[in-house]
C-alpha atoms as a PDB file:
ATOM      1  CA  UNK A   1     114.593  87.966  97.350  1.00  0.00           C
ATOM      2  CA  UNK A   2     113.468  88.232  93.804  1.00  0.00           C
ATOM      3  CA  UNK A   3     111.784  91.529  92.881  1.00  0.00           C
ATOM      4  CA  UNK A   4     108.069  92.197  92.926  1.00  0.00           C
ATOM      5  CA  UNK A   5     106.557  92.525  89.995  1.00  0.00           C
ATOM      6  CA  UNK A   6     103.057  92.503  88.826  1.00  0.00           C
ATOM      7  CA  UNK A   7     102.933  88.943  88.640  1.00  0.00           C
ATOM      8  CA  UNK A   8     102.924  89.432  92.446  1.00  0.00           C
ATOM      9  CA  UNK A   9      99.853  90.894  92.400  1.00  0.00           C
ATOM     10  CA  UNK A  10      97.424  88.435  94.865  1.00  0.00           C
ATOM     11  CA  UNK A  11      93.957  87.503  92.860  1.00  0.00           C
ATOM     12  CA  UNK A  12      91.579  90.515  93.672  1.00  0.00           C
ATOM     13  CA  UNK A  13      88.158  88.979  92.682  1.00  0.00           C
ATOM     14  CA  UNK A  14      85.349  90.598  94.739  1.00  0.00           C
ATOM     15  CA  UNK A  15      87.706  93.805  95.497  1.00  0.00           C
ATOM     16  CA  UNK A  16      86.562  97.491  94.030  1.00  0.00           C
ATOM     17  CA  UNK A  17      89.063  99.681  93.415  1.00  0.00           C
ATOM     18  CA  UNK A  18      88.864 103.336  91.986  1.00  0.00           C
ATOM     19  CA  UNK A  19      91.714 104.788  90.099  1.00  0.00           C
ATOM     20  CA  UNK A  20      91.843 108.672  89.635  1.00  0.00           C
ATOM     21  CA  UNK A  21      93.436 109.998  86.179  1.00  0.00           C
ATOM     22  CA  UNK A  22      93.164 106.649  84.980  1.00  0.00           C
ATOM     23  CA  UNK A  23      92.982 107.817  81.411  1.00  0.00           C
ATOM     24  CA  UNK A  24      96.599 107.374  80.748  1.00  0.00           C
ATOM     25  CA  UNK A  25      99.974 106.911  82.325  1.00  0.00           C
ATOM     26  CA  UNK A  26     100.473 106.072  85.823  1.00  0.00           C
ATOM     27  CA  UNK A  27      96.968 105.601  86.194  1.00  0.00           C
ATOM     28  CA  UNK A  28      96.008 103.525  83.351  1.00  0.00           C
ATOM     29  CA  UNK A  29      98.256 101.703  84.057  1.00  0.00           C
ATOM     30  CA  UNK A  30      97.393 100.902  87.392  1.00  0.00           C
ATOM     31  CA  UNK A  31      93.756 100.388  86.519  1.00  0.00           C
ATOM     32  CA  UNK A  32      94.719  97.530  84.216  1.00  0.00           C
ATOM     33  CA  UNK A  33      97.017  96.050  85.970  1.00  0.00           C
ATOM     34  CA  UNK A  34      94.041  95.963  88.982  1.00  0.00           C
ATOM     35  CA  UNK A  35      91.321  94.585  86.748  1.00  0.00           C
ATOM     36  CA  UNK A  36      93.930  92.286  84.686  1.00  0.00           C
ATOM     37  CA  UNK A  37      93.705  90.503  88.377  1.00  0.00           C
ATOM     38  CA  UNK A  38      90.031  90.702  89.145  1.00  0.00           C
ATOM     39  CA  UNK A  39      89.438  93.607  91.212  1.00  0.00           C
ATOM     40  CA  UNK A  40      86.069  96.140  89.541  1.00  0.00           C
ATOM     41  CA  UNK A  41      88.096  99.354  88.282  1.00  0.00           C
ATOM     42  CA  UNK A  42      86.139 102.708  87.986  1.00  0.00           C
ATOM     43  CA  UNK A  43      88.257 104.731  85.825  1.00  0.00           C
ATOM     44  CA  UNK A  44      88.341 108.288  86.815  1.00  0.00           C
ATOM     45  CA  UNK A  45      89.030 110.862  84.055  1.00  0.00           C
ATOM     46  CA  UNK A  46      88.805 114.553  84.134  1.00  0.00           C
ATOM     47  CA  UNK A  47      87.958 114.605  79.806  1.00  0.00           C
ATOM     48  CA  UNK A  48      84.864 111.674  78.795  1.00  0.00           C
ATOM     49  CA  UNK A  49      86.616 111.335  75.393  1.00  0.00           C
ATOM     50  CA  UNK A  50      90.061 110.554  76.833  1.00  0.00           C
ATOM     51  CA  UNK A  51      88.703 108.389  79.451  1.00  0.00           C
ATOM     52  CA  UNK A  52      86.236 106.733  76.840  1.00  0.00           C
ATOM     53  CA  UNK A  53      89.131 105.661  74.886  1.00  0.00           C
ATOM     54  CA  UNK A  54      91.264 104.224  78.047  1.00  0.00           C
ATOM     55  CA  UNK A  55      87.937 101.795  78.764  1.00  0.00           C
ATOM     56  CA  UNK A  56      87.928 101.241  75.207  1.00  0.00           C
ATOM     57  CA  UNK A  57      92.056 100.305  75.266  1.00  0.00           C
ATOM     58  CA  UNK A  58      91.719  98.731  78.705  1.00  0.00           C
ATOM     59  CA  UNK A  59      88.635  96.791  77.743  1.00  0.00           C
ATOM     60  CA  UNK A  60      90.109  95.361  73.948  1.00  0.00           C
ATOM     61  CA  UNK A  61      93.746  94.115  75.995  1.00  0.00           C
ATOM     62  CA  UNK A  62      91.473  92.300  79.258  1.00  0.00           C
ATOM     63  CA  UNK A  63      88.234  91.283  76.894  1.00  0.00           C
ATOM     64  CA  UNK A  64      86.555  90.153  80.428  1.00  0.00           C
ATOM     65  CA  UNK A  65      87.557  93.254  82.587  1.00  0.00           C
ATOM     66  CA  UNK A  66      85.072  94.308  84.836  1.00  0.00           C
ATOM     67  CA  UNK A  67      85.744  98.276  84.454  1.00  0.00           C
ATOM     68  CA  UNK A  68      84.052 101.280  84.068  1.00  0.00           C
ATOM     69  CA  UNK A  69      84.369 105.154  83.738  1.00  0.00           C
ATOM     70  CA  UNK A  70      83.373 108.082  85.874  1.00  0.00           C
ATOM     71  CA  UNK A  71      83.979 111.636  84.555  1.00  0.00           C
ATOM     72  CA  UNK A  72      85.284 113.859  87.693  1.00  0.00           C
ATOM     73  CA  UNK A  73      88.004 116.664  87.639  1.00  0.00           C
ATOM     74  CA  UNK A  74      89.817 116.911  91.205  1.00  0.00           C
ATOM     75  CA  UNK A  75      90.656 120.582  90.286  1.00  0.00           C
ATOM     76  CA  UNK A  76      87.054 121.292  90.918  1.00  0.00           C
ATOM     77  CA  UNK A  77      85.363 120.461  94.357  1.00  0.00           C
ATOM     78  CA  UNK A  78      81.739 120.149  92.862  1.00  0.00           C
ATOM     79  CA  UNK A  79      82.840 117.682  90.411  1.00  0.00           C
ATOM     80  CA  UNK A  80      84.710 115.657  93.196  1.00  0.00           C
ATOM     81  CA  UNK A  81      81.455 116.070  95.509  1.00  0.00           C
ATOM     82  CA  UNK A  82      79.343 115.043  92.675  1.00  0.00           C
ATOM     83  CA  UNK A  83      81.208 112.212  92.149  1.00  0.00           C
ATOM     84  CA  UNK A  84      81.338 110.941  95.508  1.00  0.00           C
ATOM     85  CA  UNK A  85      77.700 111.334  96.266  1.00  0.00           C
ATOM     86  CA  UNK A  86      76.943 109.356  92.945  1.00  0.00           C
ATOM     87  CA  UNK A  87      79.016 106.549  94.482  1.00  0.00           C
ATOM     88  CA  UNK A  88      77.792 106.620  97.778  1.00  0.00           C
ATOM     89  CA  UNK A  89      74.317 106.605  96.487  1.00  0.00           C
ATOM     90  CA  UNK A  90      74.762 103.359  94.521  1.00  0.00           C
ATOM     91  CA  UNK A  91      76.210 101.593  98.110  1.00  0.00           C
ATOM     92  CA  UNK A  92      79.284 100.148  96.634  1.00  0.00           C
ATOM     93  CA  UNK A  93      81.900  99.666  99.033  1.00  0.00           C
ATOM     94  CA  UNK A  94      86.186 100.521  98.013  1.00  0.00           C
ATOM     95  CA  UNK A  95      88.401  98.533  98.939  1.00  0.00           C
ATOM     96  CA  UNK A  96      91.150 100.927  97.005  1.00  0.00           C
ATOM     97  CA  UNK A  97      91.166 104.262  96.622  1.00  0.00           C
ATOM     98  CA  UNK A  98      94.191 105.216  94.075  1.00  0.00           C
ATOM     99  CA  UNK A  99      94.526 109.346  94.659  1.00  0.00           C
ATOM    100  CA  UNK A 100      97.040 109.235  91.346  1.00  0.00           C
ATOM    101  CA  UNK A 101      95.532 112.272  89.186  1.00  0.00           C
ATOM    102  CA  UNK A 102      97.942 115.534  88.772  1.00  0.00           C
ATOM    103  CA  UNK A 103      99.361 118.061  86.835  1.00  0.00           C
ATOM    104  CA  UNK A 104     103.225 119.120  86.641  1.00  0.00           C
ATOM    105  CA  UNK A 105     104.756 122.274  86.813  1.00  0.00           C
ATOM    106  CA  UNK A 106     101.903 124.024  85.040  1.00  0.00           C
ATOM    107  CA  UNK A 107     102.214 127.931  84.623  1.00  0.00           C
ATOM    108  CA  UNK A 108     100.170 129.761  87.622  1.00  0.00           C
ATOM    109  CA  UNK A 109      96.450 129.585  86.616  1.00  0.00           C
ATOM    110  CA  UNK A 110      93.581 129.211  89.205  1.00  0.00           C
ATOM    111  CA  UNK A 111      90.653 126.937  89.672  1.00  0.00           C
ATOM    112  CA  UNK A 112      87.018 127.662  89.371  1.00  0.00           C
ATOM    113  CA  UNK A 113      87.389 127.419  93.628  1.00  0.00           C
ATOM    114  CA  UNK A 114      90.040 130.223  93.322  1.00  0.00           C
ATOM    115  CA  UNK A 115      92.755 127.650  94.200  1.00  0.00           C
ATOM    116  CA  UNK A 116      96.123 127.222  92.201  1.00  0.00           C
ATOM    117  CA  UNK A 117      95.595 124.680  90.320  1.00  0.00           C
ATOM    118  CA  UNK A 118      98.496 122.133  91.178  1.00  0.00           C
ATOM    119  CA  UNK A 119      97.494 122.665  94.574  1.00  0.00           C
ATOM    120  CA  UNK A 120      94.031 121.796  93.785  1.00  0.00           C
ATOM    121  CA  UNK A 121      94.284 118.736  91.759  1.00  0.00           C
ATOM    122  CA  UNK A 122      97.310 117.219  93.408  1.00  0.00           C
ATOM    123  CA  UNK A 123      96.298 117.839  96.850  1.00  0.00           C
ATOM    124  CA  UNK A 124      92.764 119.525  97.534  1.00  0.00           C
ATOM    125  CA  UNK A 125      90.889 117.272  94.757  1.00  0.00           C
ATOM    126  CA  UNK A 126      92.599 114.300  96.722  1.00  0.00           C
ATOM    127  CA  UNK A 127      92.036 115.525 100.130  1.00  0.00           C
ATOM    128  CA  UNK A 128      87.952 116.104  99.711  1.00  0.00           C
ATOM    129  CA  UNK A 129      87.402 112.561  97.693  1.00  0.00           C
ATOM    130  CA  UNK A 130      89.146 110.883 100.428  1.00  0.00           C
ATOM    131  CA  UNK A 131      86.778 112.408 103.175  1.00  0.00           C
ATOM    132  CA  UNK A 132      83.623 111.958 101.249  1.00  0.00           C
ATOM    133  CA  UNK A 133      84.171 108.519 100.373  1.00  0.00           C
ATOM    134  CA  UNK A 134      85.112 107.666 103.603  1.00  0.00           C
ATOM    135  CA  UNK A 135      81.766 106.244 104.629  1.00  0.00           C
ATOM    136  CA  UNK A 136      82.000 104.376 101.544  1.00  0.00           C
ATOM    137  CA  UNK A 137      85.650 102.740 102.209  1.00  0.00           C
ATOM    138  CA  UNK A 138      85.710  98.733 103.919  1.00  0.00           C
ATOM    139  CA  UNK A 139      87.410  99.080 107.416  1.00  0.00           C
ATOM    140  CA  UNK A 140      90.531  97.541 106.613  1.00  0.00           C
ATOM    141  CA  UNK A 141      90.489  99.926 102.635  1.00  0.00           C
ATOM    142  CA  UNK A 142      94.183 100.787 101.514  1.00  0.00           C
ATOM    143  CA  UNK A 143      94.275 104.711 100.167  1.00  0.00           C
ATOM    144  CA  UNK A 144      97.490 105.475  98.073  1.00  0.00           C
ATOM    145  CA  UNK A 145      98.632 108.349  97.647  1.00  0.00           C
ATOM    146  CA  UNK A 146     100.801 108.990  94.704  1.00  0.00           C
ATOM    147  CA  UNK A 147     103.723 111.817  95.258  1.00  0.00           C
ATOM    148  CA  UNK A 148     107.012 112.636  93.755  1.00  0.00           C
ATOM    149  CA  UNK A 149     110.438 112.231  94.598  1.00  0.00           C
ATOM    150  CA  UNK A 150     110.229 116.332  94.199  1.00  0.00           C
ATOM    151  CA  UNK A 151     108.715 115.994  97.560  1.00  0.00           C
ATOM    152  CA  UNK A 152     112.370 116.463  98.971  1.00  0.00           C
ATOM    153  CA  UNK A 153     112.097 119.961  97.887  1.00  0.00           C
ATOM    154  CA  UNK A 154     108.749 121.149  98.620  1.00  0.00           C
ATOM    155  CA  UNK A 155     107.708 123.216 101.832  1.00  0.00           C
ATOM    156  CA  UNK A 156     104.063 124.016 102.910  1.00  0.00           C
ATOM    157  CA  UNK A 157     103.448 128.127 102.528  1.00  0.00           C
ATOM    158  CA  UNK A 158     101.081 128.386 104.986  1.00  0.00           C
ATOM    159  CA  UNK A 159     101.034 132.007 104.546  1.00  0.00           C
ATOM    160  CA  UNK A 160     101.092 132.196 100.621  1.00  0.00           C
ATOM    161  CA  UNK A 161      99.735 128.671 100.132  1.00  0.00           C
ATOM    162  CA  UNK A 162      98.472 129.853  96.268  1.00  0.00           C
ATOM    163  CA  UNK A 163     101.477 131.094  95.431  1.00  0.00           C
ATOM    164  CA  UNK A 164      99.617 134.783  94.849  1.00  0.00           C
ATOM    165  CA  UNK A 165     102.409 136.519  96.016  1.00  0.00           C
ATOM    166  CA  UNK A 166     105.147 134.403  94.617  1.00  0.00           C
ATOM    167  CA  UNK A 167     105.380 131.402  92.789  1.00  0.00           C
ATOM    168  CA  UNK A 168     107.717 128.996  91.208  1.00  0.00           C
ATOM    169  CA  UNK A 169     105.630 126.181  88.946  1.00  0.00           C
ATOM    170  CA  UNK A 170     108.770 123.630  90.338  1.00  0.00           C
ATOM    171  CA  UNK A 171     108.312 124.823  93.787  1.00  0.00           C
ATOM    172  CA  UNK A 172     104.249 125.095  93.680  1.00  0.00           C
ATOM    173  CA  UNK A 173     104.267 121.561  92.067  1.00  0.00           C
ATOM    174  CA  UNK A 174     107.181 120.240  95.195  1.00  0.00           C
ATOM    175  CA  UNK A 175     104.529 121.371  97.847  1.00  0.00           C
ATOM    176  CA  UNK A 176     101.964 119.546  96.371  1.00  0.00           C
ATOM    177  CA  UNK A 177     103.462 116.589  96.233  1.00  0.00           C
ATOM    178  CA  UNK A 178     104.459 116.864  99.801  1.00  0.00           C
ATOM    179  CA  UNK A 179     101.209 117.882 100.678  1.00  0.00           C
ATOM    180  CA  UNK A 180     100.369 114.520  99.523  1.00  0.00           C
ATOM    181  CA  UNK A 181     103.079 112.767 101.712  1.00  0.00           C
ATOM    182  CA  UNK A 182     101.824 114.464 104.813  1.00  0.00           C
ATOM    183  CA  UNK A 183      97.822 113.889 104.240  1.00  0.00           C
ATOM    184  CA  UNK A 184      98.940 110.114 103.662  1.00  0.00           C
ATOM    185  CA  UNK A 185     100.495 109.984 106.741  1.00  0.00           C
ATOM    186  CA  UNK A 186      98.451 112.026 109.102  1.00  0.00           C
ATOM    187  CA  UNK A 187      95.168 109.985 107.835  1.00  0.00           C
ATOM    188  CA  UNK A 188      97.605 106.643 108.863  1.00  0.00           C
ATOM    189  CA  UNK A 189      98.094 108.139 111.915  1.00  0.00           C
ATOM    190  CA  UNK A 190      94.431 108.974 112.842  1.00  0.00           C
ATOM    191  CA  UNK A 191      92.695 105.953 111.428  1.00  0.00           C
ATOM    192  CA  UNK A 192      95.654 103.916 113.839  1.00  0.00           C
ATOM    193  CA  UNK A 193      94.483 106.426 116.891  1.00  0.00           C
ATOM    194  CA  UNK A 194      90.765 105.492 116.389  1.00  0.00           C
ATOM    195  CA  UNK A 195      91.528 101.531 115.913  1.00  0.00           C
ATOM    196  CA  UNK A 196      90.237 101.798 112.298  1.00  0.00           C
ATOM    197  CA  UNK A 197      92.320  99.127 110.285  1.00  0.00           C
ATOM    198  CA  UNK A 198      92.213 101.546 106.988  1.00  0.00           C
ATOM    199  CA  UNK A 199      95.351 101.208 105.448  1.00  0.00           C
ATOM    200  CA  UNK A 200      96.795 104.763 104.453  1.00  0.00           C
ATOM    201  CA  UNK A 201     100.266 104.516 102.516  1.00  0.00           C
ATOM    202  CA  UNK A 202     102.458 106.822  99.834  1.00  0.00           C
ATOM    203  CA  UNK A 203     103.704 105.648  96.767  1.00  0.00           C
ATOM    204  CA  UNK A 204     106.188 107.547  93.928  1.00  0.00           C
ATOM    205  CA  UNK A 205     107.131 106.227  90.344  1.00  0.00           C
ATOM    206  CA  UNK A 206     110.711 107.631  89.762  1.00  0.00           C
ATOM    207  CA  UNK A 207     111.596 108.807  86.797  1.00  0.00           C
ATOM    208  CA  UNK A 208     108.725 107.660  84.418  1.00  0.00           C
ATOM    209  CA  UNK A 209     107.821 108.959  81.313  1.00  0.00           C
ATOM    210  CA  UNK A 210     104.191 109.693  81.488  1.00  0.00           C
ATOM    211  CA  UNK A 211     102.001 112.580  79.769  1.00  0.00           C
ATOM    212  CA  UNK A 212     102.511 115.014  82.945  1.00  0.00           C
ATOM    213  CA  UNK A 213     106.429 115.631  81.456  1.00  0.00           C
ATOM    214  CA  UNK A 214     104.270 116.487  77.723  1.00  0.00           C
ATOM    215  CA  UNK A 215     101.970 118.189  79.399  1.00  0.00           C
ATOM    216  CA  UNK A 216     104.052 120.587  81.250  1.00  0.00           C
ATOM    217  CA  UNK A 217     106.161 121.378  78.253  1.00  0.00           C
ATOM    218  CA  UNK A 218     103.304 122.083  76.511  1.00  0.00           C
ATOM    219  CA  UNK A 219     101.881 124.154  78.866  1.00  0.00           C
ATOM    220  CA  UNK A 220     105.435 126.384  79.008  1.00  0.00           C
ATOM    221  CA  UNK A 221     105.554 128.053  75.539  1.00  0.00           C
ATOM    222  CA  UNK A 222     108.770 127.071  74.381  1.00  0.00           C
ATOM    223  CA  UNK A 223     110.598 127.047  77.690  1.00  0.00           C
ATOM    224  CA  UNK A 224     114.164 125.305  77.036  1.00  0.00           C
ATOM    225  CA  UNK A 225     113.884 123.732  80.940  1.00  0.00           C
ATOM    226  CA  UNK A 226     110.645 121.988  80.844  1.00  0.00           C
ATOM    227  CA  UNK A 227     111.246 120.703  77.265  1.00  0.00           C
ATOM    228  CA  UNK A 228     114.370 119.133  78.247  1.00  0.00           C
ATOM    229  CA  UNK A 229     112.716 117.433  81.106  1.00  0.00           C
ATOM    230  CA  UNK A 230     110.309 115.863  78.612  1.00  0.00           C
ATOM    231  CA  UNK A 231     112.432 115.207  76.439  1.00  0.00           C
ATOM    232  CA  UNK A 232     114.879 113.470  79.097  1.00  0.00           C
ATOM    233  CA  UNK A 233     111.800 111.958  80.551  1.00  0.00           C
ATOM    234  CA  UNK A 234     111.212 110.266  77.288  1.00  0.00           C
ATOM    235  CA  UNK A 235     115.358 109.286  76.566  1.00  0.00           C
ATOM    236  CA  UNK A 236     116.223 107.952  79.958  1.00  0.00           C
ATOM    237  CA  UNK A 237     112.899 107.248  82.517  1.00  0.00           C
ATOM    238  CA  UNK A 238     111.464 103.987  82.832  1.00  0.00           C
ATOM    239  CA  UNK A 239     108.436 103.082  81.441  1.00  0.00           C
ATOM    240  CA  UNK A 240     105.022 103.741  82.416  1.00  0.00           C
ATOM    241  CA  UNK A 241     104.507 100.700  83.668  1.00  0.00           C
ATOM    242  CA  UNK A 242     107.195 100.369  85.666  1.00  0.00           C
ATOM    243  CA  UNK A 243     106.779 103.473  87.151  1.00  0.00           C
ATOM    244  CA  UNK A 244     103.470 101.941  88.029  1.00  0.00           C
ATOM    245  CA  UNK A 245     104.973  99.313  89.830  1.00  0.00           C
ATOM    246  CA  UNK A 246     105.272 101.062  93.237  1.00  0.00           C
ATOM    247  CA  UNK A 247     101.704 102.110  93.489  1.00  0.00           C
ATOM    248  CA  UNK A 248     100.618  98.787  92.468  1.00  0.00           C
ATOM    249  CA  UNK A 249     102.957  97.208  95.471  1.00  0.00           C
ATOM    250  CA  UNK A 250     101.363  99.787  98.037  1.00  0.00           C
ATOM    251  CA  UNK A 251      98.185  99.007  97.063  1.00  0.00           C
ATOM    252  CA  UNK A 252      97.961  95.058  96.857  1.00  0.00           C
ATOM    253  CA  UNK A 253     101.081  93.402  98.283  1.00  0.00           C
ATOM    254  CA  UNK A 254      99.833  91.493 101.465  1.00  0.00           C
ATOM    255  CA  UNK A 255     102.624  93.106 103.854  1.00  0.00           C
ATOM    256  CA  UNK A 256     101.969  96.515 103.295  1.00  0.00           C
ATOM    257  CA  UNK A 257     101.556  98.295 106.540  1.00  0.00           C
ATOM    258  CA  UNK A 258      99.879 101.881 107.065  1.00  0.00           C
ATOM    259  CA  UNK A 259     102.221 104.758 106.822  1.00  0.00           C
ATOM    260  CA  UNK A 260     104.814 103.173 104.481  1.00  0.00           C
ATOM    261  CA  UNK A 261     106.224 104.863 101.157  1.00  0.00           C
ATOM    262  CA  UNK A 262     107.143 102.550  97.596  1.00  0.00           C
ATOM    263  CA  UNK A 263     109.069 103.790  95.528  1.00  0.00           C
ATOM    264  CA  UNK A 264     112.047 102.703  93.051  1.00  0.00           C
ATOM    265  CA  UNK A 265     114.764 100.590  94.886  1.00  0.00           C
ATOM    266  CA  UNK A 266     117.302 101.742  91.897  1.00  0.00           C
ATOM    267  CA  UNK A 267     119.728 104.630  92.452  1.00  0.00           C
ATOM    268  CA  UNK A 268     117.992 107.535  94.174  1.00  0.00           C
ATOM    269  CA  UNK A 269     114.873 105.991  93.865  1.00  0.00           C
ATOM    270  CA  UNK A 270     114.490 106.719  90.059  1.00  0.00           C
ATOM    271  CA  UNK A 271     114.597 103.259  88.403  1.00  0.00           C
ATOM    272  CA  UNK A 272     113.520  99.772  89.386  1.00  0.00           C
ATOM    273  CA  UNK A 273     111.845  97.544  91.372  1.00  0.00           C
ATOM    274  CA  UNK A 274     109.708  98.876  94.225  1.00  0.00           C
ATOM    275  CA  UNK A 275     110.863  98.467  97.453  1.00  0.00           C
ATOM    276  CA  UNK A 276     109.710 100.630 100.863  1.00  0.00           C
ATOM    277  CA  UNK A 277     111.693 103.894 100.780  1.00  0.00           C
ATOM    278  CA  UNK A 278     112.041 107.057 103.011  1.00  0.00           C
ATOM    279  CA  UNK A 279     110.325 109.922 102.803  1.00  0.00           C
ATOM    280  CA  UNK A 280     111.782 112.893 103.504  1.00  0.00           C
ATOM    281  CA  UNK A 281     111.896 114.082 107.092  1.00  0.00           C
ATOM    282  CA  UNK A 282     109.919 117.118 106.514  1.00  0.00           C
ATOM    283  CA  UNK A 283     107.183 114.743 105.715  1.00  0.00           C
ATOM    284  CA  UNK A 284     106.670 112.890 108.600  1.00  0.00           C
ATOM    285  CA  UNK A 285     106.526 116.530 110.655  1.00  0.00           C
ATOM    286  CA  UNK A 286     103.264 115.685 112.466  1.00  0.00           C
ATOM    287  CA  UNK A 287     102.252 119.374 113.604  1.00  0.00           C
ATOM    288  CA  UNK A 288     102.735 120.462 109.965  1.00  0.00           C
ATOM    289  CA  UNK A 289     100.626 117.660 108.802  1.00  0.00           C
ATOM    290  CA  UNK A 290      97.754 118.518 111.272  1.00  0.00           C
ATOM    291  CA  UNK A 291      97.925 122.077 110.329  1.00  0.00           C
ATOM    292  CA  UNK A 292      97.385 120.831 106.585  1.00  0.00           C
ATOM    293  CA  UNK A 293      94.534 118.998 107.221  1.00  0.00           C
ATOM    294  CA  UNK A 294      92.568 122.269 109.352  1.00  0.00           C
ATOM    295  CA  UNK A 295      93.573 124.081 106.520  1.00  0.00           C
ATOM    296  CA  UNK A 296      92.584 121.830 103.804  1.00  0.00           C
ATOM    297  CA  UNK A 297      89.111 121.027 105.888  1.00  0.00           C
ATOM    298  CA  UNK A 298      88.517 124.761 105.631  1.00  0.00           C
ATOM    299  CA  UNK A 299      89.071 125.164 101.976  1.00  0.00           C
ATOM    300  CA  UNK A 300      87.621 122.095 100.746  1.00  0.00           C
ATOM    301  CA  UNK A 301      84.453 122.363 102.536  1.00  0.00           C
ATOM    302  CA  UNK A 302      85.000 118.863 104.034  1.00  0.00           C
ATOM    303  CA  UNK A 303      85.408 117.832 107.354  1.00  0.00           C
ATOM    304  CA  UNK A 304      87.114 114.312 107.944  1.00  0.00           C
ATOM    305  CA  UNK A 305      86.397 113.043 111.112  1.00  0.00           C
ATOM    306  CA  UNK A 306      84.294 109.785 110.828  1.00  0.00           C
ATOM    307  CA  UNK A 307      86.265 107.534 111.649  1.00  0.00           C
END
C-alpha cells in the first residue's frame, strides 16, 4: 500500500473547516493544505498581525482559496467564548474542527483565568471551543485533536492540576498533551453512546520542526536543554509539512473511524508517513477521562452535554 500523502486528500468543496493556531507551523499548514482542496478555512490566530500575514501567504500560494481569519487566544476563555458566539451567530455549520493551537514547555506563568498556561491553551482553550461550537458542528463533523508523542509521559494531577505546588514545564506540557488524548477519546465515546455520528479522533506530528521548539527556547533564558531541542528540532525533525501529514489523514481520509490516533509510521512514531498508531494506555483510562471532563466543565464554565 503506497503511503498517504496529501495528494490523498478527497475534494472538500462545500466543507468548512476551522483551524486553530493556523498562523504558522502545524497549523498553517493544515489550513492550506484544506483550502488547497476546496474546503472554506477560518484561520484562527491568537496575534491579528501574524495571522494577517498567514492569509496573506496562504492566499498569494492558492490565488482562489476561500479562507479567512478570526483573532481568538485559547489561553483565554472570553476570547474562545467570543469567538464561538460570533460563529454561531453567523449559522455556518463545521464540518472540521482542527484543536491544533499550543505552547511547549513554557516557564510557569498563569492565564488571565488563573490557569497555567499550557494547561489552558493546550487543553482548556480546546475543551470550551469544542463544547460551544457543538451546536454549530454537522452530525457526522470530525474534531482532531492534535497531541504529542510526550503524551507517554504525562499524568493528570488532579490534585495540583496548575502545577502551584510543583511544576516541571516538560511534565506540565506531557499532561496537556494527554489531556488532549483523553478529551478526544471520551467525546468519541459519548457522541458513539448517544448515536451521534461526530467523528472524534487524535492526531501527533513526530518530530517536526515547528515554531513551538523556537518558542520554548526563547521563552527559557539561555537554558542549554530547551535550546538543544530546537536546535535538534531544526537538524534532524521532519518538516512542517510532513508533520502535518497525520492531522491532515485524521481529518479527511474517508476510513477514519472515531477514537483512532495518526501519527508517524517511521521509527517510534517520529518520522514518516501517517499511519493509525497507539496511544498510550494511560490514555484510553476511561474513569480518568470522565473525571477530566467534570473537571474541565467546572473550570471552563462550559457544560458539554448536547448531544
Amino acid at each position: 500500500m503506497a503511503a498517504w500523502t496529501a495528494a490523498d486528500i478527497p475534494p472538500l468543496d462545500g466543507r468548512t473547516a476551522i483551524v486553530t493556531g493556523a498562523n504558522s507551523g502545524l497549523g498553517y499548514e493544515v489550513a492550506l493544505e484544506l483550502a488547497r482542496h476546496g474546503a472554506a478555512v477560518t484561520m484562527v490566530a491568537r496575534d491579528a498581525s501574524r495571522g494577517a500575514g498567514a492569509l496573506d501567504r496562504l492566499r498569494a500560494e492558492l490565488t482562489d482559496a476561500n479562507a479567512t481569519l478570526a483573532v481568538a487566544d485559547l489561553a483565554t476563555l472570553s476570547s474562545v467564548r467570543a469567538f464561538a458566539m460570533e460563529w454561531l451567530a453567523g449559522g455556518a455549520p463545521v464540518d472540521l474542527l482542527v484543536n491544533n493551537a499550543g505552547v511547549m514547555a513554557l516557564p510557569r506563568q498563569t492565564t488571565v483565568d488563573g490557569f497555567e498556561r499550557q494547561f489552558a491553551t493546550n487543553h482548556l482553550g480546546h475543551f470550551a471551543l469544542t463544547g460551544l461550537l457543538l451546536p454549530a458542528l454537522r452530525p457526522e463533523a470530525r474534531v482532531v485533536a492534535v497531541s504529542s508523542g510526550v503524551a507517554q509521559i504525562g499524568r493528570i494531577d488532579f490534585d495540583d492540576l496548575q502545577g502551584e505546588r510543583r511544576y516541571w514545564r516538560w511534565g506540565a506540557y506531557a499532561q496537556s498533551k494527554l489531556a488532549n488524548l483523553l478529551f478526544a477519546f471520551e467525546l468519541d465515546r459519548r457522541a458513539t453512546a448517544a448515536g451521534r455520528a461526530l467523528v472524534s479522533v487524535a492526531a501527533h506530528p513526530g518530530f517536526a520542526a515547528t515554531n513551538l521548539q523556537a518558542a520554548s527556547s526563547r521563552g527559557q533564558q539561555h537554558d542549554w536543554r530547551a535550546e538543544a531541542a530546537a536546535l535538534s528540532a531544526r537538524l534532524f525533525g521532519q518538516s512542517a509539512a510532513a508533520g502535518a501529514l497525520p492531522l491532515l489523514c485524521a481529518a479527511t481520509a474517508p476510513d477514519v473511524h472515531g477514537g483512532e490516533y495518526y501519527g508517524p509510521s517511521g521509527p517510534w512514531s517520529m518520522w514518516g508517513a501517517p499511519t493509525i498508531v497507539a496511544p498510550p494506555r494511560h490514555a484510553l483510562d476511561a474513569d480518568v477521562a470522565a473525571r477530566l471532563w467534570t473537571v474541565s466543565e467546572r473550570l471552563t464554565g462550559v457544560t458539554i452535554d448536547a448531544f
